[in-house]
C-alpha atoms as a PDB file:
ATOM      1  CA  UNK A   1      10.094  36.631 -43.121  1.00  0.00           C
ATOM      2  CA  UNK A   2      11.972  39.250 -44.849  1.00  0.00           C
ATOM      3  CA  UNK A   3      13.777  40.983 -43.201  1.00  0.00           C
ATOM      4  CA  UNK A   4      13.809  44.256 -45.360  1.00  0.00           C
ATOM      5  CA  UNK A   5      10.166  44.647 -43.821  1.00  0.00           C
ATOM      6  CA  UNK A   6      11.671  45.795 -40.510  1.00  0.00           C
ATOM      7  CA  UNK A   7      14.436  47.940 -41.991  1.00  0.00           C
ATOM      8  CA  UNK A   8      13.547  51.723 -41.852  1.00  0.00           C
ATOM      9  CA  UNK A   9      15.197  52.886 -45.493  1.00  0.00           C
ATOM     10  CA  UNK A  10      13.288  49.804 -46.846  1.00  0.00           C
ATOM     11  CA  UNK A  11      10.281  50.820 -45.577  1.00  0.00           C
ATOM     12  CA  UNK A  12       8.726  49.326 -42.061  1.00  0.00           C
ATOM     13  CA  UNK A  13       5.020  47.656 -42.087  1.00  0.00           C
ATOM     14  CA  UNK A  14       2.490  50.141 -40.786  1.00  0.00           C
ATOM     15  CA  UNK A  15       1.928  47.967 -37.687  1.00  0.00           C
ATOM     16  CA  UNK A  16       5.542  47.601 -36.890  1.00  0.00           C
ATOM     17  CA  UNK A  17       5.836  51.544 -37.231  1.00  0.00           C
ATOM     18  CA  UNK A  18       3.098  52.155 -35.105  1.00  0.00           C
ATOM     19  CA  UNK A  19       4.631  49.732 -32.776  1.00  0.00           C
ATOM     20  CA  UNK A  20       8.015  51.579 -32.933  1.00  0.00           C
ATOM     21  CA  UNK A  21       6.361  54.771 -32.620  1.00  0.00           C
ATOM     22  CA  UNK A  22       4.639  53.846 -29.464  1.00  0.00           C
ATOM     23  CA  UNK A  23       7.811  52.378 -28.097  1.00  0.00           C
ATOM     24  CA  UNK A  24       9.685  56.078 -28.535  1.00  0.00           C
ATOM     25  CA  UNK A  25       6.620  57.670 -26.827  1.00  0.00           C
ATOM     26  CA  UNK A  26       5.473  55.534 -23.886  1.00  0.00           C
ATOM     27  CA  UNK A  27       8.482  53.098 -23.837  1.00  0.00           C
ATOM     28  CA  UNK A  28       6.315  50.535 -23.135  1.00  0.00           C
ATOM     29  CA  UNK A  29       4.442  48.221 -25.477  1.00  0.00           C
ATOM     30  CA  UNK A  30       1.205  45.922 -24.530  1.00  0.00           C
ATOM     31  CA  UNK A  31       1.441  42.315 -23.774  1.00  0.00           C
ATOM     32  CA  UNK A  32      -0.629  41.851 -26.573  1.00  0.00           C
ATOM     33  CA  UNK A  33       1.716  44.172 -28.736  1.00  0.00           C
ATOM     34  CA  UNK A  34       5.033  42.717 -27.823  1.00  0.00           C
ATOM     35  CA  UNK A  35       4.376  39.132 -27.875  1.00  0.00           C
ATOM     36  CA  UNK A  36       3.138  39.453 -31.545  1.00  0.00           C
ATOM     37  CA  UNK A  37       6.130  41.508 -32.363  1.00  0.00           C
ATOM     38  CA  UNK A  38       9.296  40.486 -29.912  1.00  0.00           C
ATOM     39  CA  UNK A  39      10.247  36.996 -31.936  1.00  0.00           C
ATOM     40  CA  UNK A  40      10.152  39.094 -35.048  1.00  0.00           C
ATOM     41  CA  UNK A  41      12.338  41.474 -33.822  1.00  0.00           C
ATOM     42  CA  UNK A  42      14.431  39.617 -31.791  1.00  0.00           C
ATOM     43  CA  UNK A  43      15.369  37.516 -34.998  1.00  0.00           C
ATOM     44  CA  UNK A  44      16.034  40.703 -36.897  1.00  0.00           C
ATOM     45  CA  UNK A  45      18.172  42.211 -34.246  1.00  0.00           C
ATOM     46  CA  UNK A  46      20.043  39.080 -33.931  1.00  0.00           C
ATOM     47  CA  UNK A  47      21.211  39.422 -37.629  1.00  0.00           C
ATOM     48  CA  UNK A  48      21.847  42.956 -37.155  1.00  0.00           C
ATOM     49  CA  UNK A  49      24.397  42.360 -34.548  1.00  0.00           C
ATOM     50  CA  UNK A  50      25.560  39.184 -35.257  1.00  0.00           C
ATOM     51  CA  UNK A  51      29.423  38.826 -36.412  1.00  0.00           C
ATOM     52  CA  UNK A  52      31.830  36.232 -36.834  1.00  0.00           C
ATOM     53  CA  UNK A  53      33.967  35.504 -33.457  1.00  0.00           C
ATOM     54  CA  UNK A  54      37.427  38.092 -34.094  1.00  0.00           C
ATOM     55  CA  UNK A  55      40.782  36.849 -32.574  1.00  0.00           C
ATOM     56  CA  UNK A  56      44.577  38.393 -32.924  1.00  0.00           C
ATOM     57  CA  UNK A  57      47.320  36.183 -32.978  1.00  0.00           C
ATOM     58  CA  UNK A  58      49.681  38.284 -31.919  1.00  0.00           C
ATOM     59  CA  UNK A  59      53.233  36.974 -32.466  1.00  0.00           C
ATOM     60  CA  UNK A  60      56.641  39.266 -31.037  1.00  0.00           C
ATOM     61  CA  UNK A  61      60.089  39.540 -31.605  1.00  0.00           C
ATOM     62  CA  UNK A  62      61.762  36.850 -34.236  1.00  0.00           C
ATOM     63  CA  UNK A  63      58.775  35.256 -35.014  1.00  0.00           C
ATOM     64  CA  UNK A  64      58.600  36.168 -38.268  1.00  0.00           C
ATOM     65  CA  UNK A  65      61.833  34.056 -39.066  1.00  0.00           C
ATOM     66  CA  UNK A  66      59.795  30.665 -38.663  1.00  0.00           C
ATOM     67  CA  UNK A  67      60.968  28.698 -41.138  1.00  0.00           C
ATOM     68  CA  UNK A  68      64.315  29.609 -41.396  1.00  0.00           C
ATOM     69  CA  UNK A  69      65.123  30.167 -37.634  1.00  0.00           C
ATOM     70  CA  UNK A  70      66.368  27.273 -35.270  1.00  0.00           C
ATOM     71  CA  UNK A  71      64.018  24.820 -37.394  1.00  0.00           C
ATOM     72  CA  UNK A  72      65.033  21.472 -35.269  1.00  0.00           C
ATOM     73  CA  UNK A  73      63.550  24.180 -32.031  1.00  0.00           C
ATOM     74  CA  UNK A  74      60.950  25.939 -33.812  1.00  0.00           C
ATOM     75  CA  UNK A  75      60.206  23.766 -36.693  1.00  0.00           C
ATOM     76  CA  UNK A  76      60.324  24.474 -40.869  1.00  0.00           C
ATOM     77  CA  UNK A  77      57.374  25.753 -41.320  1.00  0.00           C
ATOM     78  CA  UNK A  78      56.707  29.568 -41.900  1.00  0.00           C
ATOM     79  CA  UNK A  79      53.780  30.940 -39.576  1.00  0.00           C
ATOM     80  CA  UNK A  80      52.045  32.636 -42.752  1.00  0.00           C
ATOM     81  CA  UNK A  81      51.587  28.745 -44.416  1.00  0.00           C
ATOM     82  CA  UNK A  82      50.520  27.768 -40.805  1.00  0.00           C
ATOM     83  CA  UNK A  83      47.528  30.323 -40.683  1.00  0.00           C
ATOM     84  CA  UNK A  84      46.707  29.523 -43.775  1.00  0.00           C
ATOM     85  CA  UNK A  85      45.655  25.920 -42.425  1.00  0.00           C
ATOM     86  CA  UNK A  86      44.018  27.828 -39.633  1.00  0.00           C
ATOM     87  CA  UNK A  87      42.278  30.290 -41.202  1.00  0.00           C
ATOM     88  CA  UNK A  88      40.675  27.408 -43.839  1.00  0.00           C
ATOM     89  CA  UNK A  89      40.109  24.694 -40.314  1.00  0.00           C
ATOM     90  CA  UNK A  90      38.075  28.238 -38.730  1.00  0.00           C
ATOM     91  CA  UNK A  91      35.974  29.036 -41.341  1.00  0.00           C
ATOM     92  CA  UNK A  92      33.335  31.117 -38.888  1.00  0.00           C
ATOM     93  CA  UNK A  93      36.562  32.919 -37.005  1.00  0.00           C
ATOM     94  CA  UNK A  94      37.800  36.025 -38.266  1.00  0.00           C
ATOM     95  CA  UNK A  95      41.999  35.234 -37.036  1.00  0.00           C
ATOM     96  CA  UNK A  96      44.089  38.630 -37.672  1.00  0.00           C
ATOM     97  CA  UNK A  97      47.676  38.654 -37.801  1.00  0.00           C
ATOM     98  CA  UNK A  98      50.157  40.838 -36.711  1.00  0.00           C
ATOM     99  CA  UNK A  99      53.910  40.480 -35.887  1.00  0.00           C
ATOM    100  CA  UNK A 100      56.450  43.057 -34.803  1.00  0.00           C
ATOM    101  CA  UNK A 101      60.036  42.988 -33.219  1.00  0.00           C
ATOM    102  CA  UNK A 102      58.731  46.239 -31.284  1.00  0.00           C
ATOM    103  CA  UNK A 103      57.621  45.833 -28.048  1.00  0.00           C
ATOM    104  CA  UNK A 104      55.375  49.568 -28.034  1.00  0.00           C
ATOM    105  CA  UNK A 105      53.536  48.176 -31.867  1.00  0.00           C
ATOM    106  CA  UNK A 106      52.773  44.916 -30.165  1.00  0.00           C
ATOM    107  CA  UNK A 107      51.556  46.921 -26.901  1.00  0.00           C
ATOM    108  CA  UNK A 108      49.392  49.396 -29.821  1.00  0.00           C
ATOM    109  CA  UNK A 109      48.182  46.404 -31.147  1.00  0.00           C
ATOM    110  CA  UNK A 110      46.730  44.844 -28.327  1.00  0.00           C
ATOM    111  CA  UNK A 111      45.307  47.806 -26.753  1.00  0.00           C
ATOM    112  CA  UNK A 112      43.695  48.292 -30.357  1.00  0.00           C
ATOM    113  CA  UNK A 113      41.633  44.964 -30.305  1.00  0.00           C
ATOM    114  CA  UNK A 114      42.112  43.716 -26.572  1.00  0.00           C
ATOM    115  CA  UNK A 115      38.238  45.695 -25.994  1.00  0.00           C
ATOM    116  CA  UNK A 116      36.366  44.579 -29.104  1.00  0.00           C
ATOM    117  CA  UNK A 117      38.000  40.946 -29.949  1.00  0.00           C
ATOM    118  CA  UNK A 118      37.078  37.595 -28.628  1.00  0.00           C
ATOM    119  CA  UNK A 119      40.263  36.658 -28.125  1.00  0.00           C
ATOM    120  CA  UNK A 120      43.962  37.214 -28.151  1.00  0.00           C
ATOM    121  CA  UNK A 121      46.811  34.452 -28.514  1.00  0.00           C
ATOM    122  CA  UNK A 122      50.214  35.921 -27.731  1.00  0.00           C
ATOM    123  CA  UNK A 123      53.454  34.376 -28.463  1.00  0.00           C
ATOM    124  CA  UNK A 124      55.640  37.155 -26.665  1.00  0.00           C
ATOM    125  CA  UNK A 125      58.869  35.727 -27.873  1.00  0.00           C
ATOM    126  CA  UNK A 126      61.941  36.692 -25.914  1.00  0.00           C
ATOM    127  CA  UNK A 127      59.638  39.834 -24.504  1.00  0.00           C
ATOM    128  CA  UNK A 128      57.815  36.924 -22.521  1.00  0.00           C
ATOM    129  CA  UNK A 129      60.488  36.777 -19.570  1.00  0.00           C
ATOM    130  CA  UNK A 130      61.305  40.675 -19.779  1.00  0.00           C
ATOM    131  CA  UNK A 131      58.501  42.891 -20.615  1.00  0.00           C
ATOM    132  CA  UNK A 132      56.302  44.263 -17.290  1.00  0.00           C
ATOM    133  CA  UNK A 133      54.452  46.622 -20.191  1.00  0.00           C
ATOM    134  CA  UNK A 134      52.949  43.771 -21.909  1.00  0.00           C
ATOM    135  CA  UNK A 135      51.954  42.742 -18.454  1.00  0.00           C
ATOM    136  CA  UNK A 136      50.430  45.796 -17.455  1.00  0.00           C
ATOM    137  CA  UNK A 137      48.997  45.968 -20.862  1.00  0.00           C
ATOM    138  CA  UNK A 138      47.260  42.580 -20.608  1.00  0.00           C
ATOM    139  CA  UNK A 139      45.694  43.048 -17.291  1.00  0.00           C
ATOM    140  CA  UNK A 140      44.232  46.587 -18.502  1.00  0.00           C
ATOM    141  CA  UNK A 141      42.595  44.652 -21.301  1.00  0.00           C
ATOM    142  CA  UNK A 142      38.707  43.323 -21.299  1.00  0.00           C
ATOM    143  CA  UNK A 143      39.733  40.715 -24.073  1.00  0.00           C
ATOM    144  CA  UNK A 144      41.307  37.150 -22.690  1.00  0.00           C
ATOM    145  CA  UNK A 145      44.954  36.503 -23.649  1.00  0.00           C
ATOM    146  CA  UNK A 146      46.424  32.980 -24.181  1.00  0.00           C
ATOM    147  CA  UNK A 147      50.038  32.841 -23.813  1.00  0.00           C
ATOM    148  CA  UNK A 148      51.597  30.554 -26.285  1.00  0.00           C
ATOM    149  CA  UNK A 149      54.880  29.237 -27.125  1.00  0.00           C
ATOM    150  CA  UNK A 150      56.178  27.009 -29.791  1.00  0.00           C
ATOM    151  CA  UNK A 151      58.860  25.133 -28.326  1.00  0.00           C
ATOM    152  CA  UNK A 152      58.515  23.661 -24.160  1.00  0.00           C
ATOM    153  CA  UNK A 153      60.206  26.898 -22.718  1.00  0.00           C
ATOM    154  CA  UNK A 154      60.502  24.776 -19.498  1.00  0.00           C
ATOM    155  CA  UNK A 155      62.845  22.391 -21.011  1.00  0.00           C
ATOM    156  CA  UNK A 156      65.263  25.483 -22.521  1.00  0.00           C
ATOM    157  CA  UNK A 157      67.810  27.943 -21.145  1.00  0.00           C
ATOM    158  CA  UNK A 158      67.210  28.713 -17.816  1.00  0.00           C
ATOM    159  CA  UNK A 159      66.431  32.140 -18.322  1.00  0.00           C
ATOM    160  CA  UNK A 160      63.628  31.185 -20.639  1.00  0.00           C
ATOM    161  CA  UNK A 161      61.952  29.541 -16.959  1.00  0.00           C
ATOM    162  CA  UNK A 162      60.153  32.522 -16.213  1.00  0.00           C
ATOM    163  CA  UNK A 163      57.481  34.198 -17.895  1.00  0.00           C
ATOM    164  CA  UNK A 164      56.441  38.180 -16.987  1.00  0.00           C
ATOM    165  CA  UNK A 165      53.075  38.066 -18.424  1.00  0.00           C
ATOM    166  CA  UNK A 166      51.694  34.412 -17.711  1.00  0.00           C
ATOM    167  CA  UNK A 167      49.878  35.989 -14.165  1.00  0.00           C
ATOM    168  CA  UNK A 168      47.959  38.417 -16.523  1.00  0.00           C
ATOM    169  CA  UNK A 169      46.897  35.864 -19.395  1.00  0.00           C
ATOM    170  CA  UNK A 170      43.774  33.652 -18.989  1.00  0.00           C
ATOM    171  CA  UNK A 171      46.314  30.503 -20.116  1.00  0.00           C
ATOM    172  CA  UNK A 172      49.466  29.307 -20.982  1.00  0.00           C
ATOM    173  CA  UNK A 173      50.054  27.009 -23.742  1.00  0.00           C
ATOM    174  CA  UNK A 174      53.629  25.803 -24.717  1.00  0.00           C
ATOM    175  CA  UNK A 175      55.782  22.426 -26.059  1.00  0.00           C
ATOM    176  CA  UNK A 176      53.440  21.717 -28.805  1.00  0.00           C
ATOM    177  CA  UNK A 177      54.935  23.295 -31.871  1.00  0.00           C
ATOM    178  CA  UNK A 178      52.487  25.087 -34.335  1.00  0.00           C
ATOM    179  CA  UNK A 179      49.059  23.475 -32.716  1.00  0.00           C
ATOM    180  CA  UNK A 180      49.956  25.675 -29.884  1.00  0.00           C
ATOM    181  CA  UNK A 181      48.050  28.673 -31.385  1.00  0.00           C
ATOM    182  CA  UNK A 182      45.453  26.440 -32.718  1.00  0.00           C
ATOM    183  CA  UNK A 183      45.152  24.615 -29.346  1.00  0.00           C
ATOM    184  CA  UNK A 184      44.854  28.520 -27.874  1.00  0.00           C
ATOM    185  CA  UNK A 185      41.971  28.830 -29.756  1.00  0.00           C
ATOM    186  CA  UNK A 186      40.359  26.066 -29.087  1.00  0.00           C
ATOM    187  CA  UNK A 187      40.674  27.707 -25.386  1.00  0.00           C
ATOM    188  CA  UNK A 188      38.635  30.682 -26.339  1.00  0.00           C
ATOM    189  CA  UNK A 189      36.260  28.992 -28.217  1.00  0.00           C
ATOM    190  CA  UNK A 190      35.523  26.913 -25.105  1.00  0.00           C
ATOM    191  CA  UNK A 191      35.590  30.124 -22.744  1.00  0.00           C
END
């Protein structure tokens, strides 16, 4: 089947536009009529609307120093070699990027996807245990947010114990280095 036959700048088949044209007038179609014509369409609205699964990783304050940054704590690897490897292992994913030591851009950011994407894995950074916006700014969203962190904040500074936005995110995924974010979205995939 081509679909070009159903497209109306390509030119529709005279049954289909009669079809269509009864549709817009009685909004109803026969049995007859829409069992002939429903897989057809079906099909060609599924490739209309179809689109590859979007997710943000989202990463906050100091993150972009990976590499160079604590590396026996956070490992010496920077994150953009890392997403390489996980943009090339998700072929069918569309994973966006963004980092920022700003607290508002990260908020802008989220509030930007967090009602179109699939998913969003957030590694907060020190905003984690501080920042009731990104809380409030989570729970507002439609979009499920995996808390991640690199290193097992549990076994760290004291202070680093409690997290502000872990009651608004769907998950919370920490100790595991890099495969954090790649275990996160595994979570999404499977939710």
């Amino acid at each position: 089947m081509e679909l070009r036959r159903w497209n109306y700048e390509g030119g529709v088949s005279p049954y289909v536009a009669a079809l269509l044209r009864q549709t817009k007038v009685n909004k109803t179609l026969t049995r007859e009529q829409f069992l002939c014509v429903s897989p057809l369409f079906i099909t060609f609205v599924k490739d209309l609307t179809k689109k590859d699964m979007q997710i943000l990783i989202l990463n906050g304050p100091n993150l972009n120093l990976l590499g160079v940054r604590e590396p026996g704590i956070y490992g010496s690897s920077s994150f953009e070699d890392y997403l390489e490897k996980l943009r090339k292992q998700y072929k069918d994913i569309t994973i966006d990027y963004f980092q920022s030591n700003v607290e508002g851009e990260m908020i802008d950011k989220m509030q930007e996807v967090g009602f179109s994407y699939d998913g969003i894995v957030l590694n907060a950074g020190a905003y984690t245990h501080t920042s009731v916006a990104l809380h409030d700014c989570i729970r507002a969203l439609k979009t499920p947010v995996i808390e991640v962190h690199i290193s097992n904040v549990h076994a760290r500074e004291e202070f680093r114990h409690h997290s502000m936005i872990s009651s608004a995110c769907k998950g919370v995924i920490c100790g595991f280095g890099l495969d954090s974010y790649r275990l996160a979205i595994e979570a999404i995939l499977k939710n």
